[in-house]
N, C-alpha and C. Protein backbone atom coordinates (compact mmCIF):
# COMPACT_ATOMS: atom_id res chain seq x y z
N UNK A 1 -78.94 143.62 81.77
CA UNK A 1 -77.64 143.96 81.22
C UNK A 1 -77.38 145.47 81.31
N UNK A 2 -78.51 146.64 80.98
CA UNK A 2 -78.21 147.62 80.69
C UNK A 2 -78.15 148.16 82.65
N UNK A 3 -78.20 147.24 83.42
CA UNK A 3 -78.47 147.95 85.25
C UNK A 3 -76.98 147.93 85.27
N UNK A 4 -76.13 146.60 84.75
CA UNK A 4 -75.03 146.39 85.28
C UNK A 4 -74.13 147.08 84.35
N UNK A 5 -74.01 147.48 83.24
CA UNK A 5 -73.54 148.43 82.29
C UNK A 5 -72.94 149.89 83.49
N UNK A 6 -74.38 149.92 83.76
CA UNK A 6 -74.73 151.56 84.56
C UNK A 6 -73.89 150.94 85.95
N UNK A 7 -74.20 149.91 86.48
CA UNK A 7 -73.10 149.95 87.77
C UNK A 7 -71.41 149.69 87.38
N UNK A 8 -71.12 149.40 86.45
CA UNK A 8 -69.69 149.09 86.13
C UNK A 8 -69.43 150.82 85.73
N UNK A 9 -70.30 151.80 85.35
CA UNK A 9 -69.43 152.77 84.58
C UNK A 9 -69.76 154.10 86.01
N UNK A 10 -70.49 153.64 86.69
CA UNK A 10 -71.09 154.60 87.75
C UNK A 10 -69.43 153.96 88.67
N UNK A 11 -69.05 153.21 89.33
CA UNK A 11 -68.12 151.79 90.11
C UNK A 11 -66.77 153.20 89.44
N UNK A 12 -66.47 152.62 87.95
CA UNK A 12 -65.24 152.92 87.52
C UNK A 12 -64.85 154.39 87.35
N UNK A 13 -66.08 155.07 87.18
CA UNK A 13 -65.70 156.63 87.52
C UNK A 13 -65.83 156.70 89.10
N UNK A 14 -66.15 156.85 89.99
CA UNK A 14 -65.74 157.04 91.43
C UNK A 14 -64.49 156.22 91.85
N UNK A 15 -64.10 155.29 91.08
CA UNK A 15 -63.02 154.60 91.32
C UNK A 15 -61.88 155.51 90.57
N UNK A 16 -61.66 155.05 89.37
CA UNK A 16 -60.48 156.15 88.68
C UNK A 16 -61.17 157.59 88.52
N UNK A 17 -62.10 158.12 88.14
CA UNK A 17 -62.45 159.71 88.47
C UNK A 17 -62.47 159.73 86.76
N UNK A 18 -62.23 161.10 86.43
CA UNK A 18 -62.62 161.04 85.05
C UNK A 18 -61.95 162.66 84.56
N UNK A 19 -60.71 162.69 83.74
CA UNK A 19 -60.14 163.93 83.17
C UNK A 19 -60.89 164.56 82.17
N UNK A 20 -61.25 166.35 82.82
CA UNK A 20 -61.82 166.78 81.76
C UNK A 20 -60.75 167.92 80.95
N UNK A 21 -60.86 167.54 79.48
CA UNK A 21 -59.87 168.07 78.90
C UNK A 21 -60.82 169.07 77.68
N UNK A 22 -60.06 170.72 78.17
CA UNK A 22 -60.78 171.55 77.43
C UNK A 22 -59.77 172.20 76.25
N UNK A 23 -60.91 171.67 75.12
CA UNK A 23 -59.61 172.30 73.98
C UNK A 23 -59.27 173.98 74.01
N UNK A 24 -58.31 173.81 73.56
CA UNK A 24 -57.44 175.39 73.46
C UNK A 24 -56.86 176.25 74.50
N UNK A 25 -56.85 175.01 75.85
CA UNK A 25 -56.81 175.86 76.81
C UNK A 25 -55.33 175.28 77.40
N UNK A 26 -54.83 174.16 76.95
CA UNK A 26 -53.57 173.48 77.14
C UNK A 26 -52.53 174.15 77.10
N UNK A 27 -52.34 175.08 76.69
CA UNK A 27 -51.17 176.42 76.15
C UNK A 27 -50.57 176.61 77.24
N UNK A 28 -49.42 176.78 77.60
CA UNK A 28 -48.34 177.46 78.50
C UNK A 28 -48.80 178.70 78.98
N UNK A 29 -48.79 179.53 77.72
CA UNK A 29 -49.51 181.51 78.58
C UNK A 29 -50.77 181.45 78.92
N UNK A 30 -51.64 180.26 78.60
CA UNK A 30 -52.90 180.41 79.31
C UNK A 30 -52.75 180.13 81.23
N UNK A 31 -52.61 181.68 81.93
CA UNK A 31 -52.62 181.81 83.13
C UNK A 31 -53.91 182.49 84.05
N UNK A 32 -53.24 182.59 85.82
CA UNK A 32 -54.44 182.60 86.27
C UNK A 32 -54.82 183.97 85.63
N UNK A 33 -53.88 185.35 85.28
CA UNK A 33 -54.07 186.14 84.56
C UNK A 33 -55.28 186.60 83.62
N UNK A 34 -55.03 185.34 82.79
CA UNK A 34 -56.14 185.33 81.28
C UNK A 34 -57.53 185.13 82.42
N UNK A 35 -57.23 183.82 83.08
CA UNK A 35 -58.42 183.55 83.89
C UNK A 35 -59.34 184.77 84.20
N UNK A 36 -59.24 185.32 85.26
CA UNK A 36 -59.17 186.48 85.25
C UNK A 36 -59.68 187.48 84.58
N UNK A 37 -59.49 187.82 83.58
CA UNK A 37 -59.68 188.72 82.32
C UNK A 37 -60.97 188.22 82.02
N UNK A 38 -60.97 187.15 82.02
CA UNK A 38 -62.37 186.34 80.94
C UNK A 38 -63.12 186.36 82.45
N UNK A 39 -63.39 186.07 83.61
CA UNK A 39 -64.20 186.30 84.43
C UNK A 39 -64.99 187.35 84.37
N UNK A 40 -63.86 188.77 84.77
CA UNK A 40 -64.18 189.81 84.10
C UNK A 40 -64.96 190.36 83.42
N UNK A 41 -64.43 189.54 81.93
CA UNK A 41 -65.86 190.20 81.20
C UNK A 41 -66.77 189.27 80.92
N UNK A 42 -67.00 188.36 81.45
CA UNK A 42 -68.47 187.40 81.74
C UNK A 42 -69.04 188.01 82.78
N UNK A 43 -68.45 188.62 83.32
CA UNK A 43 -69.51 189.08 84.67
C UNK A 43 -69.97 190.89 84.13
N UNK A 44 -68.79 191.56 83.72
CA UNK A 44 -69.74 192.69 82.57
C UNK A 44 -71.01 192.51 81.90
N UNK A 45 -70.30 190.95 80.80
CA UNK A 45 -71.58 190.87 80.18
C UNK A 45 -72.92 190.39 80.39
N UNK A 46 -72.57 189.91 81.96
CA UNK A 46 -74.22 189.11 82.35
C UNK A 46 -74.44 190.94 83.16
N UNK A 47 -73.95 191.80 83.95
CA UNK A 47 -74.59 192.70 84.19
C UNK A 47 -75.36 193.75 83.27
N UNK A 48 -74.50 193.83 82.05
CA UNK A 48 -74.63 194.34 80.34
C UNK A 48 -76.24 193.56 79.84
N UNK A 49 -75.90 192.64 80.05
CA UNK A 49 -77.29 191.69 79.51
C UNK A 49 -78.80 192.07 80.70
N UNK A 50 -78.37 192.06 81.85
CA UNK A 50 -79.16 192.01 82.98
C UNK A 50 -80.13 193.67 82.70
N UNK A 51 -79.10 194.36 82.23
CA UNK A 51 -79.90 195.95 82.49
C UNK A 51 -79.03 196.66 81.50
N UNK A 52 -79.36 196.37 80.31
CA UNK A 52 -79.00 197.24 78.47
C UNK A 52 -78.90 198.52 79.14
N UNK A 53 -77.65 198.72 79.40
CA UNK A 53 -77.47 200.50 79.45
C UNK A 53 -76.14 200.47 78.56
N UNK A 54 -76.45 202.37 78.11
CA UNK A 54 -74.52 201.99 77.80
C UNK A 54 -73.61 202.44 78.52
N UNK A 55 -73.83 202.38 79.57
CA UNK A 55 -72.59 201.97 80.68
C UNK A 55 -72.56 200.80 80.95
N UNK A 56 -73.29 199.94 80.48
CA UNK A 56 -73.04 198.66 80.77
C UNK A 56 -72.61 198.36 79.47
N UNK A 57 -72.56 198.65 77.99
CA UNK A 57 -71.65 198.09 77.21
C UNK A 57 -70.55 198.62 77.20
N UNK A 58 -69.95 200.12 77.48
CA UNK A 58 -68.89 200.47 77.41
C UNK A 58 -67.76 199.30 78.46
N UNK A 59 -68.90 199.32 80.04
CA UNK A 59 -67.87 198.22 80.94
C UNK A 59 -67.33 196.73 80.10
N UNK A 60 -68.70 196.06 79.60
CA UNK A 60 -68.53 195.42 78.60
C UNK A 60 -67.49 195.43 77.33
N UNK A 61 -67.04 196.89 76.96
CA UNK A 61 -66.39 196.78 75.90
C UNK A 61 -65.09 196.63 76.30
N UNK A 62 -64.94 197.54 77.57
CA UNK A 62 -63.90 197.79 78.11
C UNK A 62 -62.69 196.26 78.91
N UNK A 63 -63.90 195.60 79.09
CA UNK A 63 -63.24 193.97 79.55
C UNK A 63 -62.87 193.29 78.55
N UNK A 64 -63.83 193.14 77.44
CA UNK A 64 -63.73 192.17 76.22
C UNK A 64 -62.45 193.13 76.07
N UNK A 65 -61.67 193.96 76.10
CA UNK A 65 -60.79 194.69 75.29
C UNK A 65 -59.53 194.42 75.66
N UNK A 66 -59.50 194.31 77.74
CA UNK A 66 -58.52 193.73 78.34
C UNK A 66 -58.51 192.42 77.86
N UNK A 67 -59.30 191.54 77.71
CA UNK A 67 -59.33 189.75 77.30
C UNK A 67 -58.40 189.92 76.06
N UNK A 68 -58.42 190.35 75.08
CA UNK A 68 -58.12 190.39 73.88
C UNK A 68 -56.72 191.09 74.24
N UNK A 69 -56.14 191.95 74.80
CA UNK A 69 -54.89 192.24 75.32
C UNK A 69 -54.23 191.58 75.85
N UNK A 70 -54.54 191.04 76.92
CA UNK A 70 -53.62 190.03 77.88
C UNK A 70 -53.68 188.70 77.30
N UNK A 71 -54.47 188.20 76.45
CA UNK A 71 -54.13 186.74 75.11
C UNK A 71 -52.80 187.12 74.41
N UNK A 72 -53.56 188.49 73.47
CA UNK A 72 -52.14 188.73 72.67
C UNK A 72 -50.59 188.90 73.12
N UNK A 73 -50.53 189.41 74.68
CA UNK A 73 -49.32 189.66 75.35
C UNK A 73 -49.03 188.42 75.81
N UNK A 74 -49.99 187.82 76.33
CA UNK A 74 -48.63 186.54 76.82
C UNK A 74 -48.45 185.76 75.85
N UNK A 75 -49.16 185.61 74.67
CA UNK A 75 -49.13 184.90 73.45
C UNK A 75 -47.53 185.29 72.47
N UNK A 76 -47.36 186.81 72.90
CA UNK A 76 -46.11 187.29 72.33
C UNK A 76 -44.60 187.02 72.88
N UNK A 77 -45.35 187.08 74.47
CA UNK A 77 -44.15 186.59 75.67
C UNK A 77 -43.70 185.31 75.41
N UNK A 78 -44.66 184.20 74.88
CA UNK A 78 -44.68 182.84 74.72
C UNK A 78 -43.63 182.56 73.54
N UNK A 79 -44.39 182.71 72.36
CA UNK A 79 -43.77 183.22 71.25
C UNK A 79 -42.06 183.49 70.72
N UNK A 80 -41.48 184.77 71.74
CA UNK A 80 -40.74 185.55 72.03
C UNK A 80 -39.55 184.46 72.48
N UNK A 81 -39.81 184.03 73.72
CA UNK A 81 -39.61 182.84 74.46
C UNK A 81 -39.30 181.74 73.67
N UNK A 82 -39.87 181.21 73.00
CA UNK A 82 -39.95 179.89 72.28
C UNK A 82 -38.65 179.96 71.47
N UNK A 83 -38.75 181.45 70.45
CA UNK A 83 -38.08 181.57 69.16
C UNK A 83 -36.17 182.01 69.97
N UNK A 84 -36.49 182.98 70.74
CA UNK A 84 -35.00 182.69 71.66
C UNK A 84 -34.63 181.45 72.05
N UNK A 85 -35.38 180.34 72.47
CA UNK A 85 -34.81 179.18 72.66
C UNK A 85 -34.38 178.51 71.21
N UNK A 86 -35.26 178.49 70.32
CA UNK A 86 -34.76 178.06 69.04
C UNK A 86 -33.54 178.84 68.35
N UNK A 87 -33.62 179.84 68.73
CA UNK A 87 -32.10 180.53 68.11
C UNK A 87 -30.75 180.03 68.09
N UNK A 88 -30.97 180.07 69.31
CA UNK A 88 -29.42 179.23 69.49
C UNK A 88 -29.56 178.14 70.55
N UNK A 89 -29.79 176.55 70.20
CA UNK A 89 -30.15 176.28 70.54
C UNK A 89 -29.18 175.34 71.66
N UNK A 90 -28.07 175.80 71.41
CA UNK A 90 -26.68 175.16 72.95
C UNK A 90 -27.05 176.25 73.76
N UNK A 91 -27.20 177.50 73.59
CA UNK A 91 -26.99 178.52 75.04
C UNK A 91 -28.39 178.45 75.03
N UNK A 92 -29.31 178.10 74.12
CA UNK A 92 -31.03 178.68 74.57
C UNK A 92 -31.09 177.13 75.41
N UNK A 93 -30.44 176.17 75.22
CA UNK A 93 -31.14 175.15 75.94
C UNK A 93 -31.21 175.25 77.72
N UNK A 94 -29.93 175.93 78.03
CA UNK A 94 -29.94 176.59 79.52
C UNK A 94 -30.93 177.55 79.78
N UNK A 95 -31.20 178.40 78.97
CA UNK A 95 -32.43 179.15 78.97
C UNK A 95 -34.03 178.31 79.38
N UNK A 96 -34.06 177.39 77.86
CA UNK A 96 -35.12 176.82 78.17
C UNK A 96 -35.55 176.12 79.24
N UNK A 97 -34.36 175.65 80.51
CA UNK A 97 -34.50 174.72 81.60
C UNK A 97 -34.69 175.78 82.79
N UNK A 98 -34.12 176.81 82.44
CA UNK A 98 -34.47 177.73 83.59
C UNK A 98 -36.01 177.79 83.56
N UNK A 99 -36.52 178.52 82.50
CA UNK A 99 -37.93 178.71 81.86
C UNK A 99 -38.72 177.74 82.28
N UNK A 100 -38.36 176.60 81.65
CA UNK A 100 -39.15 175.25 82.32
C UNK A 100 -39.15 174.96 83.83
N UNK A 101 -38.33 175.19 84.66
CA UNK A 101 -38.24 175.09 85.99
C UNK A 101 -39.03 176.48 86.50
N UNK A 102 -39.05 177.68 85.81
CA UNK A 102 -39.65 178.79 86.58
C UNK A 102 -40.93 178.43 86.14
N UNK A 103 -41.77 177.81 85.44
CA UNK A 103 -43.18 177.48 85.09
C UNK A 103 -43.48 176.22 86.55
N UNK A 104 -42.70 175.58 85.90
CA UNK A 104 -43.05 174.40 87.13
C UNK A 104 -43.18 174.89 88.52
N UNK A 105 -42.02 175.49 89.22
CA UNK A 105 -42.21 176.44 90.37
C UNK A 105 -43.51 177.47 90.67
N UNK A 106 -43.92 178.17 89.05
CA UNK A 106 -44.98 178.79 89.54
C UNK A 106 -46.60 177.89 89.41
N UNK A 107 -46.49 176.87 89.19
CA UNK A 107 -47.75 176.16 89.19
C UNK A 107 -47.57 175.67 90.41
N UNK A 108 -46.12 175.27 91.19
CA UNK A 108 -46.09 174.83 92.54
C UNK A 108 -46.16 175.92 93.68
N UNK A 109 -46.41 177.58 93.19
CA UNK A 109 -46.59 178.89 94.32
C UNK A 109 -45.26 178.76 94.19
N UNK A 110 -43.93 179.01 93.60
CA UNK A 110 -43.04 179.39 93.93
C UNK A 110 -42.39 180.58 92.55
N UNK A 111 -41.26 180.85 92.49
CA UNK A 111 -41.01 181.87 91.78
C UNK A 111 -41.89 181.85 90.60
N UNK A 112 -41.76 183.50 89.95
CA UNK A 112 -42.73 183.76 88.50
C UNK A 112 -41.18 184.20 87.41
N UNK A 113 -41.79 183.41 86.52
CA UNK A 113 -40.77 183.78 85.39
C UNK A 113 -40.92 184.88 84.35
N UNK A 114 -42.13 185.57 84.90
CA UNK A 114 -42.71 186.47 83.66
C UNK A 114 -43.45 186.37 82.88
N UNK A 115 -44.01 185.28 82.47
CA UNK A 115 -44.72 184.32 81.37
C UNK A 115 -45.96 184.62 81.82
């Protein structure tokens, strides 16, 4: 019982595949941007870790510092964004479809909306 368990669930993932869903990362301003940033300073901190100098924590400090900048800015852009659409919400709704179409476009390589 437990062979054919393992071939039905081994079968149904190569068949349908399997979504991996990472919390907190679903957000709209989470871009290739942030991406980026956090590479950044994972790769500071494994060189930081690799050989304790303090030029290697200042680089270190200096990334973790951009990460923590470019969250809070597009987090404000987002934000910013959101609460103009809620303002008025007959003229923000043309807003919001532009917005929504310039996101969609830039996940498809086409125009950037700023976000």
């Amino acid at each position: 019982m437990k062979g054919w368990e393992q071939l039905v669930q081994t079968t149904a993932s190569k068949v349908i595949g399997k979504k991996l869903v990472v919390c907190n990362r679903s957000v709209k301003w989470w871009d290739e941007q942030v991406k980026e940033a956090i590479r950044a300073r994972r790769k500071a901190h494994v060189r930081y870790t690799s050989r304790t100098t303090s030029t290697g924590w200042e680089e270190y400090a200096i990334a973790r510092k951009k990460v923590v900048d470019t969250v809070e800015k597009k987090k404000r852009i987002w934000k910013y964004v959101v609460n103009k659409t809620n303002e008025d919400f007959e003229g923000g709704m043309k807003q919001m479809w532009v917005g929504i179409k310039g996101i969609l476009g830039k996940q498809a390589g086409e125009a950037d909306t700023g976000i």
